[in-house]
PDB file of N, CA and C in Angstrom:
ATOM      1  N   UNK A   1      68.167 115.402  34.222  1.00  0.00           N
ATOM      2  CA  UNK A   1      66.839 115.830  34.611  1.00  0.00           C
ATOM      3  C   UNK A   1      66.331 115.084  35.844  1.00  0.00           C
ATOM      4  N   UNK A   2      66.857 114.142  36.038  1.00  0.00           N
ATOM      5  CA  UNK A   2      66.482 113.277  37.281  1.00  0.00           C
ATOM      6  C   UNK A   2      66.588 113.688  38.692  1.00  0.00           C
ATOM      7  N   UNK A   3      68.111 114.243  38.404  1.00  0.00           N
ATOM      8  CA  UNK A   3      68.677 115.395  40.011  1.00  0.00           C
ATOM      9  C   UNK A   3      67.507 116.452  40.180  1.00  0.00           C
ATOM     10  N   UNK A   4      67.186 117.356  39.007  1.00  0.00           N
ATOM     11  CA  UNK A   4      65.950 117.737  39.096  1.00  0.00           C
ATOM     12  C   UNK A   4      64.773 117.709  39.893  1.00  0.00           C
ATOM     13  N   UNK A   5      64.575 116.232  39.140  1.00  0.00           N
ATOM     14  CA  UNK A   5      63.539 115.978  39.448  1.00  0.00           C
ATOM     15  C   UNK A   5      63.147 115.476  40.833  1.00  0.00           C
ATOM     16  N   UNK A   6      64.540 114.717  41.598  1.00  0.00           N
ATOM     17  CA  UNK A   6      64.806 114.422  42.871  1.00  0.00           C
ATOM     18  C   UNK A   6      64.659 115.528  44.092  1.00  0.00           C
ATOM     19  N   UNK A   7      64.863 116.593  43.654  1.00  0.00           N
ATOM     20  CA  UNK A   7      65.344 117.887  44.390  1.00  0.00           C
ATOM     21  C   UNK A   7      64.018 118.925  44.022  1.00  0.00           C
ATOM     22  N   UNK A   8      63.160 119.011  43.304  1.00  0.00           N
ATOM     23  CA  UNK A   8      62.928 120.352  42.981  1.00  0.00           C
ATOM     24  C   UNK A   8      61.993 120.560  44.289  1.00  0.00           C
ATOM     25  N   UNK A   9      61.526 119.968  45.257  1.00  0.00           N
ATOM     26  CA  UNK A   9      61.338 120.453  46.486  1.00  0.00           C
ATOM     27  C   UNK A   9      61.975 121.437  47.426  1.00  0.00           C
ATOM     28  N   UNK A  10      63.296 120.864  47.239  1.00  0.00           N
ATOM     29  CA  UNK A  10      64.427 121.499  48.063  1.00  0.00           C
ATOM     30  C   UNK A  10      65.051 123.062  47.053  1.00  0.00           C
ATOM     31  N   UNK A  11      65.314 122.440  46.220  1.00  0.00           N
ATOM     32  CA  UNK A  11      65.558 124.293  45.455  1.00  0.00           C
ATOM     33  C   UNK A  11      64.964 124.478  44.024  1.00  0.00           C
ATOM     34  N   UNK A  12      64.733 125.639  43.538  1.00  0.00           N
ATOM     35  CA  UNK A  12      63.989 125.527  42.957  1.00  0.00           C
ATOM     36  C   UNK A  12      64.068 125.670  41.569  1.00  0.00           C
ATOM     37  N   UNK A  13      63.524 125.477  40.547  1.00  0.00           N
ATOM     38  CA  UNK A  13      63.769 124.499  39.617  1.00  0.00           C
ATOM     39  C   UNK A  13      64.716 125.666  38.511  1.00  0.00           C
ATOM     40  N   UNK A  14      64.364 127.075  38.570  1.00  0.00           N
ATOM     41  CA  UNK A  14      65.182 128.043  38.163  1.00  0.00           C
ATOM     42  C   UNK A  14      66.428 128.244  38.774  1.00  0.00           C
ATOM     43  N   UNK A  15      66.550 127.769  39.675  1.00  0.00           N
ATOM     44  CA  UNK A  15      68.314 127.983  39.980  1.00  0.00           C
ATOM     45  C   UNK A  15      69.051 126.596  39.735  1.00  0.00           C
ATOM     46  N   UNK A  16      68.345 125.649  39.804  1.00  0.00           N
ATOM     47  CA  UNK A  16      68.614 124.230  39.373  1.00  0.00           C
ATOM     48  C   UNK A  16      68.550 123.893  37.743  1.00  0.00           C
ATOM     49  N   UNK A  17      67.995 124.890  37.025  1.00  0.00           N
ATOM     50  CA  UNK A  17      68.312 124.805  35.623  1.00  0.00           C
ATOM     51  C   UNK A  17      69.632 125.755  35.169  1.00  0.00           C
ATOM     52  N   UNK A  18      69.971 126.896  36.435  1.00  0.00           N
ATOM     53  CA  UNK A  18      70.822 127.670  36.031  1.00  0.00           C
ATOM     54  C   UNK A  18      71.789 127.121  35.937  1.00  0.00           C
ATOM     55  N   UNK A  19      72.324 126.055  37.090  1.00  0.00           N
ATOM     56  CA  UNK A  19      73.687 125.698  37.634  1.00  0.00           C
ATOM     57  C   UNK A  19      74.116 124.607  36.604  1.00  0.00           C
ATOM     58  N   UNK A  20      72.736 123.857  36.689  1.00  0.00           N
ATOM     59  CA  UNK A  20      73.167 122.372  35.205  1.00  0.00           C
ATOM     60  C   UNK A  20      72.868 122.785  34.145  1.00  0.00           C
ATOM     61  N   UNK A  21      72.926 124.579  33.544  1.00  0.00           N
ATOM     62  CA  UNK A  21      72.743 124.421  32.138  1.00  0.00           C
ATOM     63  C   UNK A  21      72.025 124.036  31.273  1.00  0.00           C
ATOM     64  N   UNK A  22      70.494 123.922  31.966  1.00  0.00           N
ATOM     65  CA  UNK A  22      69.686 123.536  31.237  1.00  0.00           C
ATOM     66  C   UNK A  22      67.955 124.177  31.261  1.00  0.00           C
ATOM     67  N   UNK A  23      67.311 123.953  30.332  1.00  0.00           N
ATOM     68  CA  UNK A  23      66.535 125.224  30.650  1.00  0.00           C
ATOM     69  C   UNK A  23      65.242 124.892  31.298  1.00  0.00           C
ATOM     70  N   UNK A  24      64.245 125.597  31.246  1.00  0.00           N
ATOM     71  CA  UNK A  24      63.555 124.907  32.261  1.00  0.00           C
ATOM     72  C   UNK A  24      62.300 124.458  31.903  1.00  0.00           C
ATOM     73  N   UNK A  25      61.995 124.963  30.459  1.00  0.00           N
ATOM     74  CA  UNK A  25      60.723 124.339  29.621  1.00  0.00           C
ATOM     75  C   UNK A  25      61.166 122.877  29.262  1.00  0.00           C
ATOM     76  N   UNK A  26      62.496 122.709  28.826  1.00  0.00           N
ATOM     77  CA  UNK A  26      63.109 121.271  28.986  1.00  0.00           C
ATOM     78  C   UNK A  26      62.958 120.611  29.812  1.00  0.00           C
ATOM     79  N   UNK A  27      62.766 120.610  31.176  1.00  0.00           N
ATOM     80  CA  UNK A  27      62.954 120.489  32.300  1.00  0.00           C
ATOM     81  C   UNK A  27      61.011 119.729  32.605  1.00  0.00           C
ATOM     82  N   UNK A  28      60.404 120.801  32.091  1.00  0.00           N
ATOM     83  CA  UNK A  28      58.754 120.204  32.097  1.00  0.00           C
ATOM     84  C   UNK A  28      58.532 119.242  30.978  1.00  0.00           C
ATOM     85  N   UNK A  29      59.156 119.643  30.004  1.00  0.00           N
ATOM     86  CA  UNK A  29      58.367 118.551  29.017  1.00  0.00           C
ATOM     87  C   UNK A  29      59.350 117.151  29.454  1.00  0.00           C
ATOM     88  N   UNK A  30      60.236 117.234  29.997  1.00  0.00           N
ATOM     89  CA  UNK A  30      60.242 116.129  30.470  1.00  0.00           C
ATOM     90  C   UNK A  30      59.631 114.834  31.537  1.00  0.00           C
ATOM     91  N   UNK A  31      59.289 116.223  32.698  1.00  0.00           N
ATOM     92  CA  UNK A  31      58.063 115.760  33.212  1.00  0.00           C
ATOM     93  C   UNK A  31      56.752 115.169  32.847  1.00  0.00           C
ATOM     94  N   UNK A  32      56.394 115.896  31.852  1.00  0.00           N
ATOM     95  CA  UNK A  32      55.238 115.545  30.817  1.00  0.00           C
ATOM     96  C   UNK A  32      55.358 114.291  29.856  1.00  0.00           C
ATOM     97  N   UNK A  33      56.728 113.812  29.412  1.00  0.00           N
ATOM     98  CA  UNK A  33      56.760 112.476  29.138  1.00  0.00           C
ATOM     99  C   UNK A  33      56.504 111.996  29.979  1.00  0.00           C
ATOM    100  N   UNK A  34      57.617 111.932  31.058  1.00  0.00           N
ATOM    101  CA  UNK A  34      57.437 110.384  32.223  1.00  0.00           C
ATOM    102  C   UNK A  34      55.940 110.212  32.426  1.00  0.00           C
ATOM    103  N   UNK A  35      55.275 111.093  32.649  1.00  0.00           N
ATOM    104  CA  UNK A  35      53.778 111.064  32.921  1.00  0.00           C
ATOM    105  C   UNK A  35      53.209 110.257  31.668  1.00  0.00           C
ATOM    106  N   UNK A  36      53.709 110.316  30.604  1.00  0.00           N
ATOM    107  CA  UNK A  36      52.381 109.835  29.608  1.00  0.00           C
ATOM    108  C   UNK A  36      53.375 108.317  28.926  1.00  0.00           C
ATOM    109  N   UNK A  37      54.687 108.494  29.938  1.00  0.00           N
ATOM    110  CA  UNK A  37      55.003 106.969  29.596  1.00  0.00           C
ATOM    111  C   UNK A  37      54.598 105.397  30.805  1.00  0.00           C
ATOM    112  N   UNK A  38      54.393 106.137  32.120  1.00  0.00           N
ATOM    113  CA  UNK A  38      53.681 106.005  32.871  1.00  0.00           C
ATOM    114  C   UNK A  38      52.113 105.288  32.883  1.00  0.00           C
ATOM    115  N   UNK A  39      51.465 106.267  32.146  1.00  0.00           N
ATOM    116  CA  UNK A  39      49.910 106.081  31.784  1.00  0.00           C
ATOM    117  C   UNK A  39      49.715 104.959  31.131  1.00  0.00           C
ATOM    118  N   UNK A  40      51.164 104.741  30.063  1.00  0.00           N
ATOM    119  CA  UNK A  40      50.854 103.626  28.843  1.00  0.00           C
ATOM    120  C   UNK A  40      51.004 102.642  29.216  1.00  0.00           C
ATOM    121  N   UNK A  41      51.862 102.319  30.584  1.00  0.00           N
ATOM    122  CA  UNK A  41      52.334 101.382  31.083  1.00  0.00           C
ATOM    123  C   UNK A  41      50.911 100.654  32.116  1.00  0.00           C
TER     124      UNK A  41
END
């Protein structure tokens, strides 16, 4: 999720979930942790 997250400027996050097999609501709620592990910190 990190390449992801490095890149989703450059392409976009549906063809970048296509290629690594992964989906793309996965893809946000992961976002949505780092954010609220972040906050705690």
């Amino acid at each position: 999720m990190m390449f992801m997250e490095m890149y989703r400027f450059e392409f976009s996050i549906r063809s970048m979930a296509e290629v690594l097999e992964v989906s793309r609501s996965g893809f946000y709620q992961f976002l949505k942790r780092s954010k609220n592990v972040i906050r705690k910190i």
